[in-house]
C-alpha atoms as a PDB file:
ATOM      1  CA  UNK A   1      -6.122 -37.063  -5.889  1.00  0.00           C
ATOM      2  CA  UNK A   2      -8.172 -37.918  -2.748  1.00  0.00           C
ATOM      3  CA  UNK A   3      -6.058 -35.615  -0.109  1.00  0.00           C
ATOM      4  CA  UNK A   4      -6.711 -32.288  -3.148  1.00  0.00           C
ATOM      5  CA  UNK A   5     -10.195 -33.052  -3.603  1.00  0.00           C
ATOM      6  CA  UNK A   6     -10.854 -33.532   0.398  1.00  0.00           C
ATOM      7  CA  UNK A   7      -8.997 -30.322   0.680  1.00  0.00           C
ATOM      8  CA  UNK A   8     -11.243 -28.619  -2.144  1.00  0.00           C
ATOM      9  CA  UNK A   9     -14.286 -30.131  -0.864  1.00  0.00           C
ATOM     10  CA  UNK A  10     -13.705 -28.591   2.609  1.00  0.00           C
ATOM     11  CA  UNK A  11     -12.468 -25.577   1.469  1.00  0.00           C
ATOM     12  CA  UNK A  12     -15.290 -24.671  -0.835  1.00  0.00           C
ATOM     13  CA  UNK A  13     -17.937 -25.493   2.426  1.00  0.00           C
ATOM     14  CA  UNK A  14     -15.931 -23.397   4.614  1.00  0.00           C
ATOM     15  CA  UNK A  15     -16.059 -20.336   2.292  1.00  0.00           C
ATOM     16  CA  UNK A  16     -19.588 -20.707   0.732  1.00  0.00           C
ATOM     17  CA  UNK A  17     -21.112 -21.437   4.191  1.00  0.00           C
ATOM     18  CA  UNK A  18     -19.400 -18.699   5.908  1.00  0.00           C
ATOM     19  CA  UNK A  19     -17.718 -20.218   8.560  1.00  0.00           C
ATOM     20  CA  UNK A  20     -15.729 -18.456  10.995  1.00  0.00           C
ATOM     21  CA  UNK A  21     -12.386 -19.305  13.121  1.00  0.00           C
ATOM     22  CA  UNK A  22     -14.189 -21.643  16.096  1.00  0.00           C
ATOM     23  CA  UNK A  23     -16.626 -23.096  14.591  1.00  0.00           C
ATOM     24  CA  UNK A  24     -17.183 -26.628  14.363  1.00  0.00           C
ATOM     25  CA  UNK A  25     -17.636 -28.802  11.308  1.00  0.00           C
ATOM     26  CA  UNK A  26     -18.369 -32.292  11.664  1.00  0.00           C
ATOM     27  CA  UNK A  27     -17.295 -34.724   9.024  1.00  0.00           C
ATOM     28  CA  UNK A  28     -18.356 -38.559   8.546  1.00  0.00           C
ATOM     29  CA  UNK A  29     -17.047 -40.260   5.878  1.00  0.00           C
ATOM     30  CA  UNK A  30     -16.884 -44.419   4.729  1.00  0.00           C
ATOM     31  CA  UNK A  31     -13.875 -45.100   2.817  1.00  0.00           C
ATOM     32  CA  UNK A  32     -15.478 -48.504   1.803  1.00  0.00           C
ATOM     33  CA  UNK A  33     -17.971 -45.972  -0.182  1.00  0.00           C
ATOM     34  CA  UNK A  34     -14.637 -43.935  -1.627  1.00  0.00           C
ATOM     35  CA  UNK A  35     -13.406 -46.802  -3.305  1.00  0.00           C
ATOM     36  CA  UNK A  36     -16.631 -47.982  -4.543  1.00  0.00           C
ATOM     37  CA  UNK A  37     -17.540 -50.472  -2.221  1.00  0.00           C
ATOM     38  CA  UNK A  38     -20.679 -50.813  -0.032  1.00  0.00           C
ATOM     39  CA  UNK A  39     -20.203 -48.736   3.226  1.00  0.00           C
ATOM     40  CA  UNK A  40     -18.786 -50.844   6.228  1.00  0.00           C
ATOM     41  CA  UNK A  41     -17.401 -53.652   4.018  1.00  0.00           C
ATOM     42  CA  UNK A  42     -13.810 -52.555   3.092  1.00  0.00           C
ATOM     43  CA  UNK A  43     -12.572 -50.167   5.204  1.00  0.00           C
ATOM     44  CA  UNK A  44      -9.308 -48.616   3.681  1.00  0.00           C
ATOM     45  CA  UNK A  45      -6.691 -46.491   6.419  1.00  0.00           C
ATOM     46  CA  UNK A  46      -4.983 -45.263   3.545  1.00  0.00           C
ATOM     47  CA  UNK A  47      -7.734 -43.361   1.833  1.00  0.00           C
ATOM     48  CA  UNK A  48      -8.654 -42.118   5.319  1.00  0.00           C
ATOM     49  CA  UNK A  49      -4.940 -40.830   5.633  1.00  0.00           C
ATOM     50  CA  UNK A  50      -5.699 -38.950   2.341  1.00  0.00           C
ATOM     51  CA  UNK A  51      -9.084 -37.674   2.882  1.00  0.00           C
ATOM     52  CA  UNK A  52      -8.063 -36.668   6.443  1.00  0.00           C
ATOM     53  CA  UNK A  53      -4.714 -35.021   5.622  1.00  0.00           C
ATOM     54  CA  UNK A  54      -6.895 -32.803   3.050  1.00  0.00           C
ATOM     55  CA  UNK A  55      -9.782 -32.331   5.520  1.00  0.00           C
ATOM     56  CA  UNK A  56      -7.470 -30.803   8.275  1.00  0.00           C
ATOM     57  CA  UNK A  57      -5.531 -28.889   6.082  1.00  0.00           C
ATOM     58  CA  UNK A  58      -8.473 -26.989   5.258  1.00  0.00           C
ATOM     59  CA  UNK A  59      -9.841 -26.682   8.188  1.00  0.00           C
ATOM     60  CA  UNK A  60      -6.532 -25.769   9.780  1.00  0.00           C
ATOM     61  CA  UNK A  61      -5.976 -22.614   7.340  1.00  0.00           C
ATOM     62  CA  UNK A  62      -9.315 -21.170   8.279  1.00  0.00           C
ATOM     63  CA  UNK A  63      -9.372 -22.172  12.483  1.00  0.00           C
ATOM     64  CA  UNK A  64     -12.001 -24.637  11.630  1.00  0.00           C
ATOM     65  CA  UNK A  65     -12.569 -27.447  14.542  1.00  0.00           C
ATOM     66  CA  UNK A  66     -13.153 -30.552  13.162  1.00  0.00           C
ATOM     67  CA  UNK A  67     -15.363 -33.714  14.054  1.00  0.00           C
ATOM     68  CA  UNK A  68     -15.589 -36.730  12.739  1.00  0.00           C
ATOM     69  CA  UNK A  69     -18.216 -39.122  13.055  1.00  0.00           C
ATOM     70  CA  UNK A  70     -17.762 -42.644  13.946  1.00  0.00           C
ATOM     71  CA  UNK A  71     -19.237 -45.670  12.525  1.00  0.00           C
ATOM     72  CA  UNK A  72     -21.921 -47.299  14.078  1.00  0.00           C
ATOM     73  CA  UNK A  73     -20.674 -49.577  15.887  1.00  0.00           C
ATOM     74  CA  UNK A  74     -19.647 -46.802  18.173  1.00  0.00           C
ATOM     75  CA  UNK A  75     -22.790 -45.274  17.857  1.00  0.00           C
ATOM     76  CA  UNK A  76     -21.965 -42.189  15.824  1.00  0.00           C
ATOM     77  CA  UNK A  77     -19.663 -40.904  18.490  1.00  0.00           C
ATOM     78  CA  UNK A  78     -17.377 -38.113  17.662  1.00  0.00           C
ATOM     79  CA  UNK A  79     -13.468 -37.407  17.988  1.00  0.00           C
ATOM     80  CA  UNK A  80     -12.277 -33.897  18.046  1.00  0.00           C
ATOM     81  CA  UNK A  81      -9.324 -31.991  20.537  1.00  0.00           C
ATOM     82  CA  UNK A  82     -10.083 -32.413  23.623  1.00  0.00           C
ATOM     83  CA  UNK A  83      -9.948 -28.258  24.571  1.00  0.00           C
ATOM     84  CA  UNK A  84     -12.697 -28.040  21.456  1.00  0.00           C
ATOM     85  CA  UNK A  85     -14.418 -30.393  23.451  1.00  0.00           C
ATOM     86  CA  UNK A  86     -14.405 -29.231  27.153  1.00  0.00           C
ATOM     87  CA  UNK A  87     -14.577 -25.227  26.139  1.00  0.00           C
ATOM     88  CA  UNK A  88     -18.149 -26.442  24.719  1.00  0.00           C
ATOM     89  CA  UNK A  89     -19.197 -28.366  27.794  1.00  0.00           C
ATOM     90  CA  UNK A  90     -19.468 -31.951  25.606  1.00  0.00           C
ATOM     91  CA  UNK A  91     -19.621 -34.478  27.866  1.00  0.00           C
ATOM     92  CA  UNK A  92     -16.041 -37.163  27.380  1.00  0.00           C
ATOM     93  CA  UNK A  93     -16.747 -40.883  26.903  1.00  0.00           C
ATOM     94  CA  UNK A  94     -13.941 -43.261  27.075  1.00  0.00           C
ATOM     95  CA  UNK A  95     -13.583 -44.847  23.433  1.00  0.00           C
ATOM     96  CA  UNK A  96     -10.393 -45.076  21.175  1.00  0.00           C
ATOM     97  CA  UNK A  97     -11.825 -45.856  17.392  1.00  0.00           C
ATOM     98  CA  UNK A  98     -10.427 -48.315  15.055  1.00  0.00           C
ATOM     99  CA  UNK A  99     -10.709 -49.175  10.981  1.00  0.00           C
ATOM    100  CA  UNK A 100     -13.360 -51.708  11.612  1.00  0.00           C
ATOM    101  CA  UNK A 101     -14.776 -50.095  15.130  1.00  0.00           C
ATOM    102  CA  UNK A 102     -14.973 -46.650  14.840  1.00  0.00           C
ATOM    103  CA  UNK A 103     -13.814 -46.441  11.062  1.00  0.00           C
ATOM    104  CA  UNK A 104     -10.432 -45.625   9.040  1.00  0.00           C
ATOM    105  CA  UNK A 105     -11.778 -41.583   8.804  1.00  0.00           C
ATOM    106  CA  UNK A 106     -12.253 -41.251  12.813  1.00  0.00           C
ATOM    107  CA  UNK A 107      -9.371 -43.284  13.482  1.00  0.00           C
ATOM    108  CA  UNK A 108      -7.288 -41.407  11.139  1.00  0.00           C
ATOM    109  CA  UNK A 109      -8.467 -38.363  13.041  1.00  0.00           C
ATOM    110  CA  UNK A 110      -7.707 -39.841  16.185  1.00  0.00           C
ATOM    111  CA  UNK A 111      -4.214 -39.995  14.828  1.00  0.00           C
ATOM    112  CA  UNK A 112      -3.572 -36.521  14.030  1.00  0.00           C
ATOM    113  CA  UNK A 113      -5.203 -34.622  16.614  1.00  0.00           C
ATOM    114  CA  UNK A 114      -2.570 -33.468  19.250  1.00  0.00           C
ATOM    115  CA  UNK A 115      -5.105 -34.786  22.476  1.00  0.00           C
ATOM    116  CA  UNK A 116      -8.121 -36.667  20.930  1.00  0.00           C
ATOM    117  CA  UNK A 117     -11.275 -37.345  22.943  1.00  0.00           C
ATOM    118  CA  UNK A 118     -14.328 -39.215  21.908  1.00  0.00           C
ATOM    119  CA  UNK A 119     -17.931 -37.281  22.489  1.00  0.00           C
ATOM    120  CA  UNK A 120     -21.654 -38.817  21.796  1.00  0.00           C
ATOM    121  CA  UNK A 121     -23.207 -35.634  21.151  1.00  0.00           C
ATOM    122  CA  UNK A 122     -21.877 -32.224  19.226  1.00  0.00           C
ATOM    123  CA  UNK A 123     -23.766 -29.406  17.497  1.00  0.00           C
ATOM    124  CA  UNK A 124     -22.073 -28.477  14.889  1.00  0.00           C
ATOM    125  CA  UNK A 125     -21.853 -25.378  12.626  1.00  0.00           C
ATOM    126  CA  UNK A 126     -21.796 -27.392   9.270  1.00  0.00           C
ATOM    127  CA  UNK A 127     -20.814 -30.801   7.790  1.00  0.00           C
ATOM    128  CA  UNK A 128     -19.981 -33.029   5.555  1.00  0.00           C
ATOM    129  CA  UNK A 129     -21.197 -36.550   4.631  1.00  0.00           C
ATOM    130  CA  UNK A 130     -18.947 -38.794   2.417  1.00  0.00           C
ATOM    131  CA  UNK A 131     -20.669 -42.061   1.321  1.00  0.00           C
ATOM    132  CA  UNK A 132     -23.895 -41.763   2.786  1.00  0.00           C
ATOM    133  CA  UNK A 133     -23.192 -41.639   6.710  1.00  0.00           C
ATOM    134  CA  UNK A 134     -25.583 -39.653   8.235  1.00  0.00           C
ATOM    135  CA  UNK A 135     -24.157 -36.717  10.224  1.00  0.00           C
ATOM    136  CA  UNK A 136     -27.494 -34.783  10.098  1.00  0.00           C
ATOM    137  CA  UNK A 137     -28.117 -36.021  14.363  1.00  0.00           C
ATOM    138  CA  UNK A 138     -24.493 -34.235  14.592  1.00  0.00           C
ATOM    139  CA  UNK A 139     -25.561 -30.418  13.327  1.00  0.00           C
ATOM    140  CA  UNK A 140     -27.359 -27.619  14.845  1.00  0.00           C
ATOM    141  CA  UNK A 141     -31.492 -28.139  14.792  1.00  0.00           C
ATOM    142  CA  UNK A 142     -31.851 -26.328  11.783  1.00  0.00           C
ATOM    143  CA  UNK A 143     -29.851 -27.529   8.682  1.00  0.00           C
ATOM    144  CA  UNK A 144     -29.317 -25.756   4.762  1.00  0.00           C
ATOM    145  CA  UNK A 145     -27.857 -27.767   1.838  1.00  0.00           C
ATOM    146  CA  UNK A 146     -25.289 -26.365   0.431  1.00  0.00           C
ATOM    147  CA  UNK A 147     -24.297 -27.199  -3.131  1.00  0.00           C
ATOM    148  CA  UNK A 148     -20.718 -27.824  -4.113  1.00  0.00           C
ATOM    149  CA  UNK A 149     -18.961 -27.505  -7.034  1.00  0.00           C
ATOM    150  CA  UNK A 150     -17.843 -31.401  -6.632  1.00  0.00           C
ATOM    151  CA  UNK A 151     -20.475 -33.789  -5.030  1.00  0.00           C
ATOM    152  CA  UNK A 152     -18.651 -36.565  -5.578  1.00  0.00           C
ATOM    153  CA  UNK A 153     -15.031 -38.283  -3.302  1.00  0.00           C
ATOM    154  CA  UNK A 154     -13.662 -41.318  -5.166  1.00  0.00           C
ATOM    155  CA  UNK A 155     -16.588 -42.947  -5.842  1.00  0.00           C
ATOM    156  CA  UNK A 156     -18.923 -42.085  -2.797  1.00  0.00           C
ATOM    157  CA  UNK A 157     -21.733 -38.883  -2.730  1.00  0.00           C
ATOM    158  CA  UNK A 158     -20.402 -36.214  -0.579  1.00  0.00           C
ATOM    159  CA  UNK A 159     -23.645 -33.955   0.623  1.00  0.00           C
ATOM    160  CA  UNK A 160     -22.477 -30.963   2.537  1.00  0.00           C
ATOM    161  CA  UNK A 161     -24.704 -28.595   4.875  1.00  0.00           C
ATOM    162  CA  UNK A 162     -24.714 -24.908   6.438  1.00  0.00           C
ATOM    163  CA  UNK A 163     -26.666 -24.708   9.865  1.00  0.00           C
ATOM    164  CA  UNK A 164     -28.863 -21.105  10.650  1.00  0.00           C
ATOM    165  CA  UNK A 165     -29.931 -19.908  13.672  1.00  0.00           C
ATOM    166  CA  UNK A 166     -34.107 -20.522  13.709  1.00  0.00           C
ATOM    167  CA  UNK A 167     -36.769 -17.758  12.205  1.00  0.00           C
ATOM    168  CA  UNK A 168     -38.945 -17.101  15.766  1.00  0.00           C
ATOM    169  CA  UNK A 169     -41.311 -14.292  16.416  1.00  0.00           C
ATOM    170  CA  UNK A 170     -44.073 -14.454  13.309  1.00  0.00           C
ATOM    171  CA  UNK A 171     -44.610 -12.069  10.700  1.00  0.00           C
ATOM    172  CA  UNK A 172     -43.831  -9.178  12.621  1.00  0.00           C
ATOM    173  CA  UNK A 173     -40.355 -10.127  13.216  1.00  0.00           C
ATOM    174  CA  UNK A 174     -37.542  -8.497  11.364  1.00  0.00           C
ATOM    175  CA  UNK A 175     -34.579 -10.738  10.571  1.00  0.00           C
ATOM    176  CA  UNK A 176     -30.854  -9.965   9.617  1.00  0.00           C
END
Protein backbone atom coordinates (compact mmCIF):
# COMPACT_ATOMS: atom_id res chain seq x y z
CA UNK A 1 0.00 0.00 0.00
CA UNK A 2 2.88 2.42 0.79
CA UNK A 3 5.20 1.54 -2.46
CA UNK A 4 1.40 2.28 -4.85
CA UNK A 5 0.58 5.30 -3.08
CA UNK A 6 4.42 6.68 -3.19
CA UNK A 7 4.23 5.74 -6.78
CA UNK A 8 0.76 7.66 -7.23
CA UNK A 9 1.85 10.46 -5.20
CA UNK A 10 4.91 11.03 -7.46
CA UNK A 11 3.30 10.32 -10.43
CA UNK A 12 0.43 12.71 -10.07
CA UNK A 13 3.32 15.73 -9.17
CA UNK A 14 5.24 14.80 -12.11
CA UNK A 15 2.27 15.14 -14.53
CA UNK A 16 0.29 18.06 -12.91
CA UNK A 17 3.53 20.08 -12.44
CA UNK A 18 4.81 19.48 -15.82
CA UNK A 19 7.98 18.11 -15.35
CA UNK A 20 10.22 17.17 -18.01
CA UNK A 21 12.99 14.27 -18.54
CA UNK A 22 16.11 16.07 -16.39
CA UNK A 23 14.62 17.71 -14.06
CA UNK A 24 15.14 17.35 -10.54
CA UNK A 25 12.66 16.60 -7.79
CA UNK A 26 13.71 16.55 -4.37
CA UNK A 27 11.93 14.38 -1.88
CA UNK A 28 12.21 14.38 2.12
CA UNK A 29 10.27 12.16 3.85
CA UNK A 30 10.18 10.77 7.94
CA UNK A 31 8.99 7.34 8.11
CA UNK A 32 8.57 7.84 11.95
CA UNK A 33 5.67 10.36 10.62
CA UNK A 34 4.34 7.37 8.05
CA UNK A 35 3.61 5.16 10.72
CA UNK A 36 2.18 7.67 12.96
CA UNK A 37 4.85 8.45 15.12
CA UNK A 38 6.52 11.82 15.91
CA UNK A 39 9.23 12.57 13.21
CA UNK A 40 12.83 11.38 14.25
CA UNK A 41 11.60 8.93 16.92
CA UNK A 42 11.03 5.58 15.06
CA UNK A 43 12.69 5.43 12.07
CA UNK A 44 11.39 2.38 9.99
CA UNK A 45 13.93 1.00 6.75
CA UNK A 46 11.16 -0.96 5.65
CA UNK A 47 8.63 1.72 4.94
CA UNK A 48 11.53 3.65 3.38
CA UNK A 49 12.12 0.50 1.07
CA UNK A 50 8.40 0.95 0.13
CA UNK A 51 8.07 4.57 -0.24
CA UNK A 52 11.41 4.62 -2.13
CA UNK A 53 10.77 1.66 -4.46
CA UNK A 54 7.43 3.69 -5.47
CA UNK A 55 9.22 7.07 -5.57
CA UNK A 56 11.87 5.84 -8.16
CA UNK A 57 9.63 3.98 -10.10
CA UNK A 58 7.91 7.03 -10.92
CA UNK A 59 10.43 9.04 -11.37
CA UNK A 60 12.27 6.47 -13.45
CA UNK A 61 9.27 6.15 -16.12
CA UNK A 62 9.29 9.86 -16.73
CA UNK A 63 13.55 10.60 -16.55
CA UNK A 64 12.89 12.32 -13.34
CA UNK A 65 16.25 12.83 -11.08
CA UNK A 66 15.57 12.35 -7.73
CA UNK A 67 16.82 13.89 -4.31
CA UNK A 68 16.24 13.10 -1.15
CA UNK A 69 16.68 15.10 1.77
CA UNK A 70 18.45 14.03 4.80
CA UNK A 71 17.56 14.40 8.32
CA UNK A 72 19.00 16.90 10.31
CA UNK A 73 21.48 15.57 11.78
CA UNK A 74 23.18 15.76 8.45
CA UNK A 75 22.00 19.02 7.94
CA UNK A 76 19.46 18.53 5.19
CA UNK A 77 22.08 17.23 2.84
CA UNK A 78 20.99 15.54 -0.27
CA UNK A 79 21.77 12.08 -2.08
CA UNK A 80 21.19 11.79 -5.73
CA UNK A 81 23.60 9.99 -8.81
CA UNK A 82 26.53 11.28 -8.78
CA UNK A 83 26.48 12.34 -12.91
CA UNK A 84 23.00 14.32 -11.77
CA UNK A 85 25.19 15.83 -9.45
CA UNK A 86 28.46 16.89 -11.24
CA UNK A 87 26.51 17.78 -14.77
CA UNK A 88 24.86 20.57 -12.37
CA UNK A 89 28.10 21.78 -10.84
CA UNK A 90 26.81 20.71 -6.98
CA UNK A 91 29.55 20.75 -4.98
CA UNK A 92 30.29 16.62 -3.35
CA UNK A 93 30.61 16.31 0.44
CA UNK A 94 31.79 13.13 1.87
CA UNK A 95 28.73 11.62 3.94
CA UNK A 96 27.14 8.05 3.70
CA UNK A 97 23.47 8.40 5.53
CA UNK A 98 22.04 5.99 7.90
CA UNK A 99 18.29 5.16 9.55
CA UNK A 100 19.07 7.21 12.55
CA UNK A 101 21.83 9.70 10.77
CA UNK A 102 20.70 10.64 7.63
CA UNK A 103 17.22 8.77 7.82
CA UNK A 104 15.64 5.32 6.48
CA UNK A 105 14.23 7.49 3.09
CA UNK A 106 17.92 8.89 2.16
CA UNK A 107 19.51 5.83 3.16
CA UNK A 108 17.15 3.79 1.25
CA UNK A 109 18.06 6.04 -1.65
CA UNK A 110 21.55 5.66 -1.05
CA UNK A 111 20.85 2.02 -1.63
CA UNK A 112 19.37 2.05 -4.93
CA UNK A 113 21.13 4.61 -6.75
CA UNK A 114 23.81 2.96 -9.06
CA UNK A 115 26.80 5.76 -7.71
CA UNK A 116 25.28 7.83 -4.82
CA UNK A 117 26.86 11.10 -3.67
CA UNK A 118 25.82 13.32 -0.87
CA UNK A 119 25.33 17.32 -1.80
CA UNK A 120 24.43 20.33 0.81
CA UNK A 121 22.81 22.41 -1.64
CA UNK A 122 20.37 21.54 -4.86
CA UNK A 123 17.74 23.61 -6.67
CA UNK A 124 15.30 21.66 -7.53
CA UNK A 125 12.43 21.69 -10.09
CA UNK A 126 9.70 20.43 -7.59
CA UNK A 127 9.25 18.37 -4.37
CA UNK A 128 7.77 16.57 -2.09
CA UNK A 129 7.52 16.69 1.74
CA UNK A 130 6.30 13.55 3.65
CA UNK A 131 5.74 14.17 7.41
CA UNK A 132 6.56 17.61 7.75
CA UNK A 133 10.40 17.83 6.71
CA UNK A 134 11.00 20.90 5.21
CA UNK A 135 12.44 20.67 1.68
CA UNK A 136 11.33 24.26 0.81
CA UNK A 137 15.60 25.49 1.35
CA UNK A 138 15.99 22.53 -1.38
CA UNK A 139 13.70 24.17 -4.44
CA UNK A 140 14.20 26.86 -6.87
CA UNK A 141 13.60 30.64 -5.22
CA UNK A 142 10.23 30.75 -6.26
CA UNK A 143 7.87 27.90 -5.11
CA UNK A 144 3.78 26.96 -6.20
CA UNK A 145 1.69 24.46 -4.17
CA UNK A 146 0.43 22.05 -5.94
CA UNK A 147 -2.63 20.14 -4.76
CA UNK A 148 -2.84 16.39 -4.98
CA UNK A 149 -5.43 14.16 -5.23
CA UNK A 150 -3.95 12.27 -1.94
CA UNK A 151 -2.27 14.55 0.74
CA UNK A 152 -1.84 12.05 2.95
CA UNK A 153 1.33 8.71 3.14
CA UNK A 154 0.48 6.29 5.97
CA UNK A 155 -0.25 8.53 8.44
CA UNK A 156 2.09 11.61 7.71
CA UNK A 157 0.94 15.04 5.46
CA UNK A 158 2.58 14.88 2.18
CA UNK A 159 2.67 18.75 0.72
CA UNK A 160 3.99 18.76 -2.78
CA UNK A 161 5.31 21.94 -4.83
CA UNK A 162 5.93 23.16 -8.59
CA UNK A 163 8.85 25.80 -8.87
CA UNK A 164 8.39 28.91 -11.81
CA UNK A 165 10.83 30.86 -13.20
CA UNK A 166 10.34 34.68 -11.47
CA UNK A 167 7.81 37.52 -13.05
CA UNK A 168 10.72 40.51 -13.73
CA UNK A 169 10.29 43.56 -15.84
CA UNK A 170 6.91 45.46 -14.34
CA UNK A 171 3.76 45.96 -15.96
CA UNK A 172 5.04 46.33 -19.26
CA UNK A 173 6.39 42.94 -19.44
CA UNK A 174 4.69 40.26 -21.41
CA UNK A 175 4.94 36.75 -19.97
CA UNK A 176 4.44 33.19 -21.56
Amino acid sequence: MIKEKAYKITKELIETAGMKPGMLLVVGGSTSEVIGSKIGTDSAPEVAEEMVTGILQAAAEKGIEVAAQCCEHLNRALILEREAAERRGYEIVCVVPKPKAGGSLATKVYEKLSDPVAVEHIKADAGIDIGDTLIGMHLKEVAVPVRLSENTLGEARVVCARTRPKYIGGERAKYE
